[in-house]
Protein backbone atom coordinates (compact mmCIF):
# COMPACT_ATOMS: atom_id res chain seq x y z
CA UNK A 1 134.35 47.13 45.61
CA UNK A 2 137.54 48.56 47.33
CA UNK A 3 138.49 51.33 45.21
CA UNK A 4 142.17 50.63 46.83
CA UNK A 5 142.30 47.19 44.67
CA UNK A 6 141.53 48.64 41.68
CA UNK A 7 144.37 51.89 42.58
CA UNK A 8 146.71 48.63 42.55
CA UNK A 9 145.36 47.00 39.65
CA UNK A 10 146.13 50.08 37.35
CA UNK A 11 149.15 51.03 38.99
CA UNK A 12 150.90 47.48 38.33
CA UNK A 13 149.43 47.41 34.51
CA UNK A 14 152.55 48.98 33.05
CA UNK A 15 154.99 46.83 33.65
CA UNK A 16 153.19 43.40 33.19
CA UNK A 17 153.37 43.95 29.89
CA UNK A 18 151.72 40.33 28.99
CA UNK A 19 154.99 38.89 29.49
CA UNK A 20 154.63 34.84 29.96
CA UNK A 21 156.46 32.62 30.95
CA UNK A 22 158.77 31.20 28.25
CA UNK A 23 157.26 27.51 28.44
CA UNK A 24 154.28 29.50 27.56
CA UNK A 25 155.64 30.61 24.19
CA UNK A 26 153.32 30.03 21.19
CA UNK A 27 156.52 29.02 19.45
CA UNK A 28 157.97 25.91 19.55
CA UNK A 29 161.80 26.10 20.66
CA UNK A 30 163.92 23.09 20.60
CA UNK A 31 167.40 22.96 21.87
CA UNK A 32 169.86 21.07 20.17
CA UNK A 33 171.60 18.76 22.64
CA UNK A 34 174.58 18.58 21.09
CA UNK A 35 175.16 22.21 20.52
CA UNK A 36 173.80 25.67 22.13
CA UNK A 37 171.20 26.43 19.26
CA UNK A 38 167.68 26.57 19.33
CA UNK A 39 165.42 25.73 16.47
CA UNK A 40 162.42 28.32 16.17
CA UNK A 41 159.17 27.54 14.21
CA UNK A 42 156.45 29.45 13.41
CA UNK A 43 153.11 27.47 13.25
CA UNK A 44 152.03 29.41 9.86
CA UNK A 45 155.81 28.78 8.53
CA UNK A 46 156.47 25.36 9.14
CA UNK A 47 158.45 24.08 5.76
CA UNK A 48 161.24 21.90 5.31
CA UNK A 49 163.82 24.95 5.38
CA UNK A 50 162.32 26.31 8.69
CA UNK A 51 163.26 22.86 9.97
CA UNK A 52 167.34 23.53 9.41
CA UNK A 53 167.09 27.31 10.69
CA UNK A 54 169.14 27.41 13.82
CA UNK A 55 169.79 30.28 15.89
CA UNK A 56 172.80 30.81 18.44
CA UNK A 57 170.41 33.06 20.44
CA UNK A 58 167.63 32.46 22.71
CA UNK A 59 163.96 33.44 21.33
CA UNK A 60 163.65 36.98 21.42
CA UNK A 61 160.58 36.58 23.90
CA UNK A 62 162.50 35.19 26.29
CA UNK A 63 165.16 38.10 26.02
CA UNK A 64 162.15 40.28 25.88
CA UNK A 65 160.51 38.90 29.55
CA UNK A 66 164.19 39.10 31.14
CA UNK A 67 164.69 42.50 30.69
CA UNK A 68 160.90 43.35 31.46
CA UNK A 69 161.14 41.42 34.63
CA UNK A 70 163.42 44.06 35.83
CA UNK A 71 161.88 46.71 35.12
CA UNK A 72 159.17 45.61 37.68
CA UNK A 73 159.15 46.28 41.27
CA UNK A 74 159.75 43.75 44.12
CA UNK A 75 156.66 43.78 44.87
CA UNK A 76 155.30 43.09 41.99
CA UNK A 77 158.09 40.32 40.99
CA UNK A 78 159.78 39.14 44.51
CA UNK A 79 162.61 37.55 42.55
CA UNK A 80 163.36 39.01 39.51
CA UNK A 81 162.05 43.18 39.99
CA UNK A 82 164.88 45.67 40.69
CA UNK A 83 162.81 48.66 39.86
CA UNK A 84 162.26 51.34 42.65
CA UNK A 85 158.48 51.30 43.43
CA UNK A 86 156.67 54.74 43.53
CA UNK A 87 155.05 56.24 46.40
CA UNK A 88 151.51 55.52 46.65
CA UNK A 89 149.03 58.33 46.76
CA UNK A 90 147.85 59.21 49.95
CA UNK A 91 144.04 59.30 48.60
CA UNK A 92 143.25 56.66 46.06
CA UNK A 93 142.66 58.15 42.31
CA UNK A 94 139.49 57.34 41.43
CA UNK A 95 138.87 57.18 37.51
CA UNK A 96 135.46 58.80 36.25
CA UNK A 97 133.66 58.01 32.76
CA UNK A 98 135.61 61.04 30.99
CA UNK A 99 139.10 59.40 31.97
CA UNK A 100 138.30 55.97 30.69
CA UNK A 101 137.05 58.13 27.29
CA UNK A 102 140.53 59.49 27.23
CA UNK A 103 142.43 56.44 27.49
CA UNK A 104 140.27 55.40 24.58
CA UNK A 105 140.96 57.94 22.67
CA UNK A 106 144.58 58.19 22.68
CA UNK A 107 144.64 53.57 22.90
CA UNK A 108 143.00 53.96 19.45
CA UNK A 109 145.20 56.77 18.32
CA UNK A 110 148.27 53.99 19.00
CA UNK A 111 146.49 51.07 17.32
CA UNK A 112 145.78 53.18 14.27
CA UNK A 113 149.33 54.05 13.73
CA UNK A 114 150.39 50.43 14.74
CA UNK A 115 148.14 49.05 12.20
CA UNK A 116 149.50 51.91 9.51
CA UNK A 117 152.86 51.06 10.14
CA UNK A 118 153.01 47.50 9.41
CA UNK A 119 150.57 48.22 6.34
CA UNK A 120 153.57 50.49 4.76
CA UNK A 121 154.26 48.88 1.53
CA UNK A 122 158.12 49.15 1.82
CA UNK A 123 157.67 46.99 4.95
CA UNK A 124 156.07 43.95 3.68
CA UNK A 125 158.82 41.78 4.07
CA UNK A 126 159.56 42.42 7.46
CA UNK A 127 156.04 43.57 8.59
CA UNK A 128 153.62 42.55 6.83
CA UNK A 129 153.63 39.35 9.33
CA UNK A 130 151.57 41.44 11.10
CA UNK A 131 148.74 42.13 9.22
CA UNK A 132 145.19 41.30 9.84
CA UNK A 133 146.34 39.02 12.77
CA UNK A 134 142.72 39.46 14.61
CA UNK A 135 144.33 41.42 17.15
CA UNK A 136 143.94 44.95 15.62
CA UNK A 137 141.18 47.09 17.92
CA UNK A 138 141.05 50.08 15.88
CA UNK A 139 137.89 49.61 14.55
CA UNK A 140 136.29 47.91 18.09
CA UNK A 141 137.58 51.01 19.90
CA UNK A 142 135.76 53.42 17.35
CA UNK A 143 132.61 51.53 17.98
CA UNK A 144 133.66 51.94 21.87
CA UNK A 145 134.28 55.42 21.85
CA UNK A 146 131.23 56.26 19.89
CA UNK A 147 129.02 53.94 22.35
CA UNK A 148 130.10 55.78 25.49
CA UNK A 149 129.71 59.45 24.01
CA UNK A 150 126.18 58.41 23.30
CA UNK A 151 125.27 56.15 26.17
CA UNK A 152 127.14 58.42 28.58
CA UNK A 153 126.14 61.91 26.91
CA UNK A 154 129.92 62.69 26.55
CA UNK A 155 131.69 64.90 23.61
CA UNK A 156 134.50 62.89 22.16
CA UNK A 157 138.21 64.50 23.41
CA UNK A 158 140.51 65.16 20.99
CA UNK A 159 143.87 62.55 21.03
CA UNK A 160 145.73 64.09 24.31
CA UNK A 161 149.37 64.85 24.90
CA UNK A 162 150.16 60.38 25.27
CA UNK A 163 148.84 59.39 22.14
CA UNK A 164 149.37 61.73 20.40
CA UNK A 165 153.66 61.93 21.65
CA UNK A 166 153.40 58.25 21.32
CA UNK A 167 151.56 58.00 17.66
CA UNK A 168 154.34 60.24 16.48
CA UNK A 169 157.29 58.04 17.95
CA UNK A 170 155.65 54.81 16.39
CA UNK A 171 155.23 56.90 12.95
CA UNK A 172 158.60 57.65 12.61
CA UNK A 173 161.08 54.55 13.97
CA UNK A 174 161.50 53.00 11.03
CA UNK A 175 163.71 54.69 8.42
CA UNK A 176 164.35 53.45 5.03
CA UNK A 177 167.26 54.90 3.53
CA UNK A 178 168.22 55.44 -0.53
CA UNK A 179 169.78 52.11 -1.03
CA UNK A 180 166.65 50.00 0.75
CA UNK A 181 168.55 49.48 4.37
CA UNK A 182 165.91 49.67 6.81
CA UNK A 183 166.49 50.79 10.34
CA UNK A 184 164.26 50.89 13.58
CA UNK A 185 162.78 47.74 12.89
CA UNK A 186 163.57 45.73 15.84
CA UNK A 187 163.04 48.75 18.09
CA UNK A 188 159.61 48.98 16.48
CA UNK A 189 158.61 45.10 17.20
CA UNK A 190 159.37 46.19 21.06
CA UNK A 191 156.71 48.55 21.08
CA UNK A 192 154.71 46.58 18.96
CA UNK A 193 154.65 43.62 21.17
CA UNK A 194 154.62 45.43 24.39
CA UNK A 195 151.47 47.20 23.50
CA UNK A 196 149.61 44.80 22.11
CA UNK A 197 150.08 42.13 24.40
CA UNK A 198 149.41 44.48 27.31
CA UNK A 199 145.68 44.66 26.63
CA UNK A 200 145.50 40.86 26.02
CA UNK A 201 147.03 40.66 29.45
CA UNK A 202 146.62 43.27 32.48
CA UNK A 203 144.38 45.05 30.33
CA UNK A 204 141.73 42.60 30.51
CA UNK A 205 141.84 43.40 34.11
CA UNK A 206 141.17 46.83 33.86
CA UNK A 207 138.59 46.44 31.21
CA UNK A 208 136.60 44.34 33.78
CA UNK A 209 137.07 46.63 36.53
CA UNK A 210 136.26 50.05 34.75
CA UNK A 211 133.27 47.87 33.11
CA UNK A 212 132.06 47.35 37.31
CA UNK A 213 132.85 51.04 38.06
CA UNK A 214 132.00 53.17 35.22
CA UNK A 215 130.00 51.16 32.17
CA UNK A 216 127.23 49.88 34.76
CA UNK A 217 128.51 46.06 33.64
CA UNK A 218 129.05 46.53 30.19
CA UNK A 219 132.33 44.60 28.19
CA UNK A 220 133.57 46.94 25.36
CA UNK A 221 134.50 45.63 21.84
CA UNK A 222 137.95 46.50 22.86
CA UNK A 223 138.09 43.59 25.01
CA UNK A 224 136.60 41.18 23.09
CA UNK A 225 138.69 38.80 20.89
CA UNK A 226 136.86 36.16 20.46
CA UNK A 227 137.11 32.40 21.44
CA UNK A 228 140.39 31.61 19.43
CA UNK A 229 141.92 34.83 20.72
CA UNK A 230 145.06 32.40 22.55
CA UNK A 231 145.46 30.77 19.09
CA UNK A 232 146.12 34.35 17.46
CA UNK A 233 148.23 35.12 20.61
CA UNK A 234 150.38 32.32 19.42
CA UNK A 235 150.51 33.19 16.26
CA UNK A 236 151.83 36.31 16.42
CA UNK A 237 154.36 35.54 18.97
CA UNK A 238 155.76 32.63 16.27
CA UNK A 239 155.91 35.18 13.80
CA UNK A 240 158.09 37.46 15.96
CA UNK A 241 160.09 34.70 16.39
CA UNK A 242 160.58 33.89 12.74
CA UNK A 243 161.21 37.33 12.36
CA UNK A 244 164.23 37.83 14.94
CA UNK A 245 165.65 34.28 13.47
CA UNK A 246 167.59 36.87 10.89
CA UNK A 247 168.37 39.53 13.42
CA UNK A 248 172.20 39.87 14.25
CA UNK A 249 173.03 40.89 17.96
CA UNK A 250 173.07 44.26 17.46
CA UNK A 251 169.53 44.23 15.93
CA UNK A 252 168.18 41.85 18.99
CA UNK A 253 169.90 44.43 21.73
CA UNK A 254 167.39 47.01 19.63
CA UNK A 255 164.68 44.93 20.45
CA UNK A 256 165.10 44.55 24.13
CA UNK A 257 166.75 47.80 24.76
CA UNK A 258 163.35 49.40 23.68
CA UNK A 259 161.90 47.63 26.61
CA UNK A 260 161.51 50.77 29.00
CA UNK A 261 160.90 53.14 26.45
CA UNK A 262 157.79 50.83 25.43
CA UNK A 263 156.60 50.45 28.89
CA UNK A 264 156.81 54.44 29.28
CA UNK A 265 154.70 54.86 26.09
CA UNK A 266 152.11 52.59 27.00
CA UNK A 267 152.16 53.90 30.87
CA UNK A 268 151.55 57.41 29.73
CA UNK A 269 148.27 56.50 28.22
CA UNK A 270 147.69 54.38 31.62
CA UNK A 271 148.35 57.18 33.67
CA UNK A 272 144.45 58.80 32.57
CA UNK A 273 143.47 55.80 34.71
CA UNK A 274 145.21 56.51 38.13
CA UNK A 275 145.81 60.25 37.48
CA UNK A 276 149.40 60.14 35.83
CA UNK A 277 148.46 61.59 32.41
CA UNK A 278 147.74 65.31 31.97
CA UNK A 279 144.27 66.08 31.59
């Protein structure tokens, strides 16, 4: 295995955030032909008045893989990257066993407050979209975590400096204030999607190649959906559609303006993998 591959691999993970696409979308988006709006429906949502909603603004998605685009390098993304690339290490990092346990660690630290977040009960209507989707991993990376410190003979680390910075962001984006106006939401659904989709995406990559390297062939929990895992990929991504249908401007320019901040948040926890992360 050429350990310079895999240096690539995890260096290009954080920004491919999952983005597809948009003929890829899970949700269905029809354009009116007589008129600039698009129709969005969400497969669990489908109703008569779903049917009339009409939106003057693209699916959030798409907005959402626009500005992402950018934010990669031209080497990554020939046409669309405009970010400056990084200078490569002159000797490849090379990730051991107690690195991977790390970006366990602080991964399930992020899911955990993820999960808690869209489990707050003053966040149902908005949020609660999101619950038990099948794409939670807080309990797979517990079993994870606990496998390697036994298999491996390692002592669990405490969350580090990412997950734990990161965690506390997440925790407190969304404010509700004394009359029941909610803010942070959209900004929240950023990092929300960004994360999640990341390991359904260039983080199955990784998991395959640290699985060669470091877990003598073994696939963790944390990588393993199951068969209808595109199905609850599609899901989702309808409901975050459904969700944005109500959003003014200003709210979807919260969403998408989170992009970067999302991508460094994620990257942090990345960086345990190709020696970016504090130790």
């Amino acid at each position: 295995m050429k350990l310079s591959i895999i240096v690539l691999a995890l260096g290009t993970f954080v920004p491919s955030h999952g983005f597809i696409q948009p003929s890829s979308f899970g949700t269905r988006v029809r354009h009116s032909r007589t008129s600039n709006t698009i129709t969005c429906m969400s497969s669990t949502e489908v109703t008569p008045e779903s049917e009339t909603l009409q939106s003057e603004f693209p699916p959030i998605l798409m907005e959402l893989r626009d500005v992402a685009m950018k934010l990669h390098t031209k080497e990554q993304a020939p046409r669309e990257g405009q970010a400056a690339a990084s200078e490569k290490p002159k000797e490849p990092f090379v990730p051991t066993q107690a690195d991977y346990l790390k970006f366990l660690v602080d991964s399930c630290q992020v899911y955990k407050t993820l999960e808690e977040v869209v489990d707050r009960d003053e966040l149902t209507e908005e949020l609660g979209r999101f619950r038990n989707t099948g794409l939670e991993r807080t309990n797979a990376l517990e079993q994870d975590i606990q496998w390697m410190c036994d298999k491996f003979s390692l002592e669990r680390p405490p969350v580090g400096r990412p997950g734990q910075s990161y965690s506390d962001e997440l925790r407190n984006m969304i404010t509700v204030k004394e009359d029941g106006t909610k803010e942070g939401i959209p900004e929240f659904v950023c990092h929300y999607y960004n994360f999640v989709f990341a390991h359904l995406a260039g983080g199955r990559m990784i998991g395959k190649q640290m699985s060669k390297m470091l877990l003598d062939g073994e696939t963790l929990d944390f990588y393993k959906w199951g068969d209808d895992v595109n199905d609850l990929k599609a899901k989702v991504k309808d409901e975050i559609e459904v969700l944005a249908q109500g959003w003014t401007r200003k709210e979807r320019d919260e969403c998408v303006g989170a992009t970067a901040e999302a991508f460094k948040g994620g990257g942090a926890i990345n960086g345990y993998l190709y020696g970016g992360s504090p130790h």
